[in-house]
PDB file of N, CA and C in Angstrom:
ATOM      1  N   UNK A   1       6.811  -2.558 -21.194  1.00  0.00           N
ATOM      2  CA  UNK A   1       5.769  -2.888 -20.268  1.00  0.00           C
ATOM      3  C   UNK A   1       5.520  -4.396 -20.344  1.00  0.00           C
ATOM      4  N   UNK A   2       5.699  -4.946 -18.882  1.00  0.00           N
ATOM      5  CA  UNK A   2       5.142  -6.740 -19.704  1.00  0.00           C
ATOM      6  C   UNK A   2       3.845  -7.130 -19.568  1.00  0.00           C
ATOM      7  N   UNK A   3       3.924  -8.104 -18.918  1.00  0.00           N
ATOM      8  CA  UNK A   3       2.313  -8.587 -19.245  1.00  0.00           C
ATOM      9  C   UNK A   3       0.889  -7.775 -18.181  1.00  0.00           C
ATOM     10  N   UNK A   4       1.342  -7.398 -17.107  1.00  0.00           N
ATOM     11  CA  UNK A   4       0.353  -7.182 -16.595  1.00  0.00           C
ATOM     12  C   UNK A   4       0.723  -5.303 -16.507  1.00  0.00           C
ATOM     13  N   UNK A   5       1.555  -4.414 -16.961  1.00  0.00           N
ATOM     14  CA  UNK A   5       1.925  -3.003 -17.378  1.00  0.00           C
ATOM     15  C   UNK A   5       2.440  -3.250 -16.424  1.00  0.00           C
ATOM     16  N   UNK A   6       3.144  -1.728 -16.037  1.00  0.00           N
ATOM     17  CA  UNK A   6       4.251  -1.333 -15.088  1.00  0.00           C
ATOM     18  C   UNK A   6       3.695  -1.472 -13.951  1.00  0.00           C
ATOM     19  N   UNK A   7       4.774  -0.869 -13.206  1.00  0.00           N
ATOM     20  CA  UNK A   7       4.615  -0.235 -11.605  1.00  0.00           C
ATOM     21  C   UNK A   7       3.656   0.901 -11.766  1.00  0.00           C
ATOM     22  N   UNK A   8       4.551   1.747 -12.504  1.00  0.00           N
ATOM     23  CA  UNK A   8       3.749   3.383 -12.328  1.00  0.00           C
ATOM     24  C   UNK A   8       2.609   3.031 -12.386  1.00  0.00           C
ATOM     25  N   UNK A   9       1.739   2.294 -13.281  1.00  0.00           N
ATOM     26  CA  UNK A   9       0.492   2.146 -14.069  1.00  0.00           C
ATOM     27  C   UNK A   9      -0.250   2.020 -12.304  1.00  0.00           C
ATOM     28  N   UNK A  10       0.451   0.612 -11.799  1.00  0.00           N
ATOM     29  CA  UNK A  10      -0.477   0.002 -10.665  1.00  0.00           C
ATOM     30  C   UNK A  10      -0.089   0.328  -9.657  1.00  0.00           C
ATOM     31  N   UNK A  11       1.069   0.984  -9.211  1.00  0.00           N
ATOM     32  CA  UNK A  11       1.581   1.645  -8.271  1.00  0.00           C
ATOM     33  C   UNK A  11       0.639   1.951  -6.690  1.00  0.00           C
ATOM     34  N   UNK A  12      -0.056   3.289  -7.385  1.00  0.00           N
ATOM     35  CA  UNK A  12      -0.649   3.986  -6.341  1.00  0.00           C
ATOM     36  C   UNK A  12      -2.322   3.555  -6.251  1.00  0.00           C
ATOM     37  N   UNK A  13      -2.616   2.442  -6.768  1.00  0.00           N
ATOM     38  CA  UNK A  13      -3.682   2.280  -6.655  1.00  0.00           C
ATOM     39  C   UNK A  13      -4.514   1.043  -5.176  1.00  0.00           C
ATOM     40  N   UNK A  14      -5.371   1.546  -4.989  1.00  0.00           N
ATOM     41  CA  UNK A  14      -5.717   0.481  -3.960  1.00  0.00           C
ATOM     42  C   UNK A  14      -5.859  -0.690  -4.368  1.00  0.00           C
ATOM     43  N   UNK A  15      -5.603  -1.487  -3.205  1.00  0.00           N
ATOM     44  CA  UNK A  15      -6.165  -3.179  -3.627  1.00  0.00           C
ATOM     45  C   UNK A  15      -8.177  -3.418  -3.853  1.00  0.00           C
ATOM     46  N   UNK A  16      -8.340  -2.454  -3.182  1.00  0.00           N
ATOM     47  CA  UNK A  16      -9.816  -3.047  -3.341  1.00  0.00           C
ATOM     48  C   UNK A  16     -10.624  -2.161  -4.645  1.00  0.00           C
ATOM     49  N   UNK A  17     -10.491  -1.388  -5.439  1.00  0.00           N
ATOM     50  CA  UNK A  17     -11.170  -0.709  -6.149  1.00  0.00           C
ATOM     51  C   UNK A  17     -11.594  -1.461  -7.462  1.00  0.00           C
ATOM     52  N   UNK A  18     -12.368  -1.447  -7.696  1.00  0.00           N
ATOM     53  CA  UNK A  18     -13.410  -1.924  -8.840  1.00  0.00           C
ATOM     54  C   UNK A  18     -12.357  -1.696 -10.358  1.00  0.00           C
ATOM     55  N   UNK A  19     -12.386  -0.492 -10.644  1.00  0.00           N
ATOM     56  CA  UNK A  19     -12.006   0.354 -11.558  1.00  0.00           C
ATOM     57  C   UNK A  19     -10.271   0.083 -11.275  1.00  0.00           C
ATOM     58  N   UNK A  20     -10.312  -0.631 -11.005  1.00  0.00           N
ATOM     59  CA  UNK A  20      -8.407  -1.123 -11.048  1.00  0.00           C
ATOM     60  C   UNK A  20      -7.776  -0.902 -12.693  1.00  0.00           C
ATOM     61  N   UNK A  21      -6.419  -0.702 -12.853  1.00  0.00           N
ATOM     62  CA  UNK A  21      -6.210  -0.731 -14.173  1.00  0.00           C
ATOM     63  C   UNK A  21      -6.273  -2.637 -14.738  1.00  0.00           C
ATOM     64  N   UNK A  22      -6.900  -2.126 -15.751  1.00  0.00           N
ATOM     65  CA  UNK A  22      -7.048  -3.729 -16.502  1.00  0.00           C
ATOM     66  C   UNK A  22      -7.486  -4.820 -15.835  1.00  0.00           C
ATOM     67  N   UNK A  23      -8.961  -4.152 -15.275  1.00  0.00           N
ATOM     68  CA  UNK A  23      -9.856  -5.382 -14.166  1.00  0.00           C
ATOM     69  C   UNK A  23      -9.264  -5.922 -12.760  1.00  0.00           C
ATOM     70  N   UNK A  24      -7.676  -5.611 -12.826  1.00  0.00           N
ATOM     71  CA  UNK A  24      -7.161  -6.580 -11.450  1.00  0.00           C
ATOM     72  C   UNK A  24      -7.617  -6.060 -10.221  1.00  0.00           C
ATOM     73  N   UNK A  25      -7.757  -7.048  -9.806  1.00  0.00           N
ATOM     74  CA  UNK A  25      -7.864  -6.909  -7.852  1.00  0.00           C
ATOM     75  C   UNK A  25      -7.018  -7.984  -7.073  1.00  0.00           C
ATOM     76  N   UNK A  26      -6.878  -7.481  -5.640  1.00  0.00           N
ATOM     77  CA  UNK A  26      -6.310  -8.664  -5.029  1.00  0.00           C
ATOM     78  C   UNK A  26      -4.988  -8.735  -5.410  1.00  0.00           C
ATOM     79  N   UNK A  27      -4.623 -10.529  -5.408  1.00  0.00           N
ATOM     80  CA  UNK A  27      -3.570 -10.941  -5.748  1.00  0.00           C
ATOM     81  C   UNK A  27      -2.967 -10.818  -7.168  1.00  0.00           C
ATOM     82  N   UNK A  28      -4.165 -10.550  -7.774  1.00  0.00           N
ATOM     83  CA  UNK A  28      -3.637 -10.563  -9.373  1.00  0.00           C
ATOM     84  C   UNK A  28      -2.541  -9.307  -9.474  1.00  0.00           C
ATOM     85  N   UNK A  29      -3.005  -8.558  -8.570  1.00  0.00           N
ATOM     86  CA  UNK A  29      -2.028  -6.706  -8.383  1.00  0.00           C
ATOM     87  C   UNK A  29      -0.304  -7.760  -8.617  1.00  0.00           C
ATOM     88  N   UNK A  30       0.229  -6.913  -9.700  1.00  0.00           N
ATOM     89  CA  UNK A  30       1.445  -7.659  -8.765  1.00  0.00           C
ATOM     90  C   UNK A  30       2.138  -7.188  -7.887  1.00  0.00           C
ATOM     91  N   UNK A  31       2.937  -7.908  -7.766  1.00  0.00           N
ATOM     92  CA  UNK A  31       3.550  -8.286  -6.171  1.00  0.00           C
ATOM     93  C   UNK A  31       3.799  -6.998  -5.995  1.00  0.00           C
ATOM     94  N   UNK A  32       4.872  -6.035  -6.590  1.00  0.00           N
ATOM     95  CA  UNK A  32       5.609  -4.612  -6.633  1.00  0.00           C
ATOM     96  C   UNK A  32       4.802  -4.129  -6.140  1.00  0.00           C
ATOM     97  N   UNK A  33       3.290  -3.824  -7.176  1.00  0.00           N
ATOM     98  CA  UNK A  33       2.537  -2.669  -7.115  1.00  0.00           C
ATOM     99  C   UNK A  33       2.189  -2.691  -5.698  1.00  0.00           C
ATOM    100  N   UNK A  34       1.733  -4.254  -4.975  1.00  0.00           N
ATOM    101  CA  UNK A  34       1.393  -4.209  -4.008  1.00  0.00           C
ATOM    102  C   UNK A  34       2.320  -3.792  -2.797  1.00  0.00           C
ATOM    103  N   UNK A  35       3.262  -4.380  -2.782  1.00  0.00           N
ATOM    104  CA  UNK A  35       4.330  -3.521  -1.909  1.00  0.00           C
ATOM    105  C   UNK A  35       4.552  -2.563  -1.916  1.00  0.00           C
ATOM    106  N   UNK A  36       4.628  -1.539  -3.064  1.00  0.00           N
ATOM    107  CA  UNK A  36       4.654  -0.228  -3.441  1.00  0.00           C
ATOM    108  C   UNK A  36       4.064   0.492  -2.506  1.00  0.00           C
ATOM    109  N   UNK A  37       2.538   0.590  -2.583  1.00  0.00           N
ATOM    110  CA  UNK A  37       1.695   0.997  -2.066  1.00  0.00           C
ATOM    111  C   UNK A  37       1.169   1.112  -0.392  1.00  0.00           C
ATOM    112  N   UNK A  38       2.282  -0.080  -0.294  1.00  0.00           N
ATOM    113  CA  UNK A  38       2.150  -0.022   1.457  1.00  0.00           C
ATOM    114  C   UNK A  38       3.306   0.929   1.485  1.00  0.00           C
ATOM    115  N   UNK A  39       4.332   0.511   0.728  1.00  0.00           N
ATOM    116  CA  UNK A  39       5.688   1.465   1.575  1.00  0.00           C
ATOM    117  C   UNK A  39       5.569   3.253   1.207  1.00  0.00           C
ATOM    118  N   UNK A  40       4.993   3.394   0.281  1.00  0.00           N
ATOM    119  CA  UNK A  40       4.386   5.135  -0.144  1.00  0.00           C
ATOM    120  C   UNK A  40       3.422   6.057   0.714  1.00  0.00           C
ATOM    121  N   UNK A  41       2.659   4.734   0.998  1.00  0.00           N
ATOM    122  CA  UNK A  41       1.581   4.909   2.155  1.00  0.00           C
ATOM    123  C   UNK A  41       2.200   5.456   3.387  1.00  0.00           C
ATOM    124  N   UNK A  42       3.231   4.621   3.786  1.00  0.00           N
ATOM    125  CA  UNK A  42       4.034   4.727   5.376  1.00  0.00           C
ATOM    126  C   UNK A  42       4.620   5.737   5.067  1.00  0.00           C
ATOM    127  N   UNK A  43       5.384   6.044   3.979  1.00  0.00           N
ATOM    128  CA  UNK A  43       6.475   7.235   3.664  1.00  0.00           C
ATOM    129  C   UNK A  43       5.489   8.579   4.000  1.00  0.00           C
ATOM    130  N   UNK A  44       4.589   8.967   3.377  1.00  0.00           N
ATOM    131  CA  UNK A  44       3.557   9.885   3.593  1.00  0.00           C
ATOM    132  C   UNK A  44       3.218   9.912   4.851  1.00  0.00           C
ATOM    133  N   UNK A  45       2.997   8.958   5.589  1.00  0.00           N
ATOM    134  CA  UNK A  45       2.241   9.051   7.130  1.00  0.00           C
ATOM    135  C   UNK A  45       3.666   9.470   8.135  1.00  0.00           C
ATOM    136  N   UNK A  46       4.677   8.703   7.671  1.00  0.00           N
ATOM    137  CA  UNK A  46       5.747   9.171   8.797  1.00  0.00           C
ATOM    138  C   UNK A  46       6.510  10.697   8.300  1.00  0.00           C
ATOM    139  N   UNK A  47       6.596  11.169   6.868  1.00  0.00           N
ATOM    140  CA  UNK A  47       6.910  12.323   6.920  1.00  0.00           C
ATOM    141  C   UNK A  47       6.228  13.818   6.537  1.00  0.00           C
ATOM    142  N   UNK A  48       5.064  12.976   6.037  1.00  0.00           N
ATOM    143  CA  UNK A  48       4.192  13.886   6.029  1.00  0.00           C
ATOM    144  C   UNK A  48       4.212  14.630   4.603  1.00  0.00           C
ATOM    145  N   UNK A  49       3.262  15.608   4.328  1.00  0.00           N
ATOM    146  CA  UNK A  49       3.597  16.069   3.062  1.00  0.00           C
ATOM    147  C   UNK A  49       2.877  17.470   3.175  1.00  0.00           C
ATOM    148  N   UNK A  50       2.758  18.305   2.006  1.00  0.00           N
ATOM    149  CA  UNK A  50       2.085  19.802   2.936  1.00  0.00           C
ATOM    150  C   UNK A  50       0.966  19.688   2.355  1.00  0.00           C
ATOM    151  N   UNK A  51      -0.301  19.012   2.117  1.00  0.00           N
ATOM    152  CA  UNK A  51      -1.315  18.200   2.386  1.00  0.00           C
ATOM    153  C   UNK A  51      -2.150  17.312   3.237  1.00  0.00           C
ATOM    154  N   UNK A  52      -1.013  16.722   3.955  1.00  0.00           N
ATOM    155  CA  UNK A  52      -0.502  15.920   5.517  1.00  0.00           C
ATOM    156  C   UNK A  52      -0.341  16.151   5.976  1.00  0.00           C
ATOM    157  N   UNK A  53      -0.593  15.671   7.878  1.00  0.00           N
ATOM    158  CA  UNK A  53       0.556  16.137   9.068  1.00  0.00           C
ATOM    159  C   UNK A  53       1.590  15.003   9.157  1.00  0.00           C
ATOM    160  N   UNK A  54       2.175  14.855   9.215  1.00  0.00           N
ATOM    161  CA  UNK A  54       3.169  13.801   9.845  1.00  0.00           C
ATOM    162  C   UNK A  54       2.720  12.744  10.665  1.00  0.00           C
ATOM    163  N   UNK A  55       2.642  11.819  10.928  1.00  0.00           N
ATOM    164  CA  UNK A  55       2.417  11.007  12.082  1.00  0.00           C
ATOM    165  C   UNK A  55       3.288   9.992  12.966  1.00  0.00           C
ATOM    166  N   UNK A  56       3.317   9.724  14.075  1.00  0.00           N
ATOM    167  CA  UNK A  56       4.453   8.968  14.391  1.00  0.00           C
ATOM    168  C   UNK A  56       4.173   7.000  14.081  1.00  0.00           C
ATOM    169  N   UNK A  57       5.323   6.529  14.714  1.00  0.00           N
ATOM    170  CA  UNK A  57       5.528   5.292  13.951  1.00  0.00           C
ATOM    171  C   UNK A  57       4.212   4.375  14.593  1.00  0.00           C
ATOM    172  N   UNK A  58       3.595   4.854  16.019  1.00  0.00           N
ATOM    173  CA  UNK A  58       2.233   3.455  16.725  1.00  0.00           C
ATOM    174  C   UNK A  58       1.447   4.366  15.450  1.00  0.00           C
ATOM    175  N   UNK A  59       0.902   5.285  15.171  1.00  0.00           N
ATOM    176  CA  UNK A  59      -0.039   6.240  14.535  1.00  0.00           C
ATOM    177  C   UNK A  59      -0.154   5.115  12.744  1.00  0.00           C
ATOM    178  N   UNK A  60       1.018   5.383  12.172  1.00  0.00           N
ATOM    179  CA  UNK A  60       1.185   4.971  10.876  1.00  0.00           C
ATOM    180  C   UNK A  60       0.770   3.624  11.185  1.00  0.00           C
ATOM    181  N   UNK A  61       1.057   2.456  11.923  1.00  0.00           N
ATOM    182  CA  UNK A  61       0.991   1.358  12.457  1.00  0.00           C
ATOM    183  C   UNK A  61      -0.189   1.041  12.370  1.00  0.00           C
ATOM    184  N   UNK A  62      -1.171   1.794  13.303  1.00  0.00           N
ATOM    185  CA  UNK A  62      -2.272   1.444  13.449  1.00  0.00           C
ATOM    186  C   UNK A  62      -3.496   1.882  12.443  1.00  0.00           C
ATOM    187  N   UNK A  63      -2.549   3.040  11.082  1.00  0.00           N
ATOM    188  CA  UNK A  63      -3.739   2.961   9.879  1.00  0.00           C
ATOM    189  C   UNK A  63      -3.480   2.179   8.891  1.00  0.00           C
ATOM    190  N   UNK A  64      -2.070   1.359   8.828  1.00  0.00           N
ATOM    191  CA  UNK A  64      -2.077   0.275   7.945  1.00  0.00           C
ATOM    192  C   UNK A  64      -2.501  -0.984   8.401  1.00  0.00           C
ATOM    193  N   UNK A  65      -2.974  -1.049   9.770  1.00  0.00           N
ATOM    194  CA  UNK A  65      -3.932  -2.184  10.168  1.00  0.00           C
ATOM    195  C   UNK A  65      -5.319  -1.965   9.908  1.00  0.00           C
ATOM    196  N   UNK A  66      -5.752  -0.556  10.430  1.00  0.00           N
ATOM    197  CA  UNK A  66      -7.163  -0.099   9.561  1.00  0.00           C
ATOM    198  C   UNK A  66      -6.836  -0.789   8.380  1.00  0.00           C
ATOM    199  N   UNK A  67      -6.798  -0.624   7.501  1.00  0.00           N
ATOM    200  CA  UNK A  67      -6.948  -0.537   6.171  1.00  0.00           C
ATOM    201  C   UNK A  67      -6.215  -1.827   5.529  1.00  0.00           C
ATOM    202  N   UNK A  68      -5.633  -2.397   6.333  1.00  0.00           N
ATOM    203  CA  UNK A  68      -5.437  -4.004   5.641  1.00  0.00           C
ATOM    204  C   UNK A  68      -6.594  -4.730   5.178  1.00  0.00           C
ATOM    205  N   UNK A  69      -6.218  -5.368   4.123  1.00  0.00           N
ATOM    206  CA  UNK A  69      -7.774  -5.796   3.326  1.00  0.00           C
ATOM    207  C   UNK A  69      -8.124  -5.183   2.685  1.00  0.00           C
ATOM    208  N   UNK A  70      -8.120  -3.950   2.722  1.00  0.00           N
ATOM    209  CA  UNK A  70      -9.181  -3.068   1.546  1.00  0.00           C
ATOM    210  C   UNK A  70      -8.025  -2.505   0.883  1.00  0.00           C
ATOM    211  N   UNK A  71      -7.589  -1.122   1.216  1.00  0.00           N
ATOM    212  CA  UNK A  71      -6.121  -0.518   0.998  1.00  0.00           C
ATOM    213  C   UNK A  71      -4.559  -1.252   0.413  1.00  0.00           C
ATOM    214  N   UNK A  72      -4.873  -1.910   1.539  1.00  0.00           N
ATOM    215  CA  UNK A  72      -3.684  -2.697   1.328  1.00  0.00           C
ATOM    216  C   UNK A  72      -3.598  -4.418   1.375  1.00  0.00           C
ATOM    217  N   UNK A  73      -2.959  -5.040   0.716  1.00  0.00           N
ATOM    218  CA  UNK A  73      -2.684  -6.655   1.180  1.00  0.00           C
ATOM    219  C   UNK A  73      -2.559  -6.755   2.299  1.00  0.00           C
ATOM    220  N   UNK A  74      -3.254  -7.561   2.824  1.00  0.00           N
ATOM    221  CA  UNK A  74      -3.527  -8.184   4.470  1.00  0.00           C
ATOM    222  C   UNK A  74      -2.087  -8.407   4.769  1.00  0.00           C
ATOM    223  N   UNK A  75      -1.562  -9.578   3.963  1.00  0.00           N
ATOM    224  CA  UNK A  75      -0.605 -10.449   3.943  1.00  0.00           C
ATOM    225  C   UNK A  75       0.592  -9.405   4.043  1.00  0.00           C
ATOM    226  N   UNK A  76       0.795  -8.623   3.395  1.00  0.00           N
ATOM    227  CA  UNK A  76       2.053  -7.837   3.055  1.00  0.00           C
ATOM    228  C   UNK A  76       2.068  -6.818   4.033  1.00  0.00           C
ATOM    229  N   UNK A  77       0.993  -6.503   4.538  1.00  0.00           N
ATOM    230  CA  UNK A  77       1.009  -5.335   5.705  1.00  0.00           C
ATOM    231  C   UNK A  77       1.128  -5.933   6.739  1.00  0.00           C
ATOM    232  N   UNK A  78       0.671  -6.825   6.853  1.00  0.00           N
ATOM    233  CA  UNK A  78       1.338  -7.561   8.179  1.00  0.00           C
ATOM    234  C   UNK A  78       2.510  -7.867   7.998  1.00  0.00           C
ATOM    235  N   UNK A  79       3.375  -8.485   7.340  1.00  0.00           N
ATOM    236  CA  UNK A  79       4.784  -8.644   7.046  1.00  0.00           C
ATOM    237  C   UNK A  79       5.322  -7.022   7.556  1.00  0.00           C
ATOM    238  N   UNK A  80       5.042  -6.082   6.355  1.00  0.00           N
ATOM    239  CA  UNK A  80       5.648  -5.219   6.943  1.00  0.00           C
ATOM    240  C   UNK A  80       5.625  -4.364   8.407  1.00  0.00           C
ATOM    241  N   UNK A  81       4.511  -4.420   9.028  1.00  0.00           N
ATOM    242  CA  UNK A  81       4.414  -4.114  10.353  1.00  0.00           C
ATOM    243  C   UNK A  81       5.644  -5.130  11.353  1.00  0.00           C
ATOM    244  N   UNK A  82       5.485  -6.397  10.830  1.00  0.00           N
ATOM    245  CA  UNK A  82       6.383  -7.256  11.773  1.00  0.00           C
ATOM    246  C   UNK A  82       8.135  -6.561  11.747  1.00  0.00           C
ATOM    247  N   UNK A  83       8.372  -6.226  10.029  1.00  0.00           N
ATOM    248  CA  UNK A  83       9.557  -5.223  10.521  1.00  0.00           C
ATOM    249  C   UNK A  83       9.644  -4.227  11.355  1.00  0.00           C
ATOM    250  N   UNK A  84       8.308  -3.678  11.132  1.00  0.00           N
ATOM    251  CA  UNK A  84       8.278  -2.300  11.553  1.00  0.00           C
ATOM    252  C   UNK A  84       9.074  -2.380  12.828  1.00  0.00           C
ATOM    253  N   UNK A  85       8.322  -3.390  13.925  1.00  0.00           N
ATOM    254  CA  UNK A  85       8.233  -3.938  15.386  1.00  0.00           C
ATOM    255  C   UNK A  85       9.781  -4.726  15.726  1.00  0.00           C
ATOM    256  N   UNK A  86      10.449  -4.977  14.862  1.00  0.00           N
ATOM    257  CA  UNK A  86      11.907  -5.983  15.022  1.00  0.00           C
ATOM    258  C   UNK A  86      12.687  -4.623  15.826  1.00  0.00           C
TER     259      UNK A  86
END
């Protein structure tokens, strides 16, 4: 584990929660965890899970714009939406 623990540890956690592992928020998340979390997010929304319905690709689109900032890195969800759209 290095300095700031694994993936798994920070993985699935939101960017905005208080109770983060080991105080982080924001940018301190690293980079992975933060990418992680957008692309797990989308994986779930586009295939769904039996907890989930499925959703299509404007649908997924438009709840990782909800939730940019809080959920997710502003910065990185917009990046990834711009693939989404190529």
């Amino acid at each position: 584990m290095g300095k700031y623990g694994s993936v798994e540890e920070h993985g699935r956690k939101r960017l905005c929660l208080l109770e983060y592992p080991r105080g982080l928020e924001g940018k301190k998340i690293p980079l992975t965890s933060r990418i992680l979390s957008i692309v797990d997010a989308y994986d779930v929304m586009i295939y769904g899970r039996p907890y989930k319905k499925k959703m299509t690709k404007e649908q997924a689109i438009g709840e990782l714009q909800k939730f940019s900032g809080t959920q997710f890195d502003p910065e990185l969800a917009g990046l990834f939406i711009d693939i989404l759209n190529e």
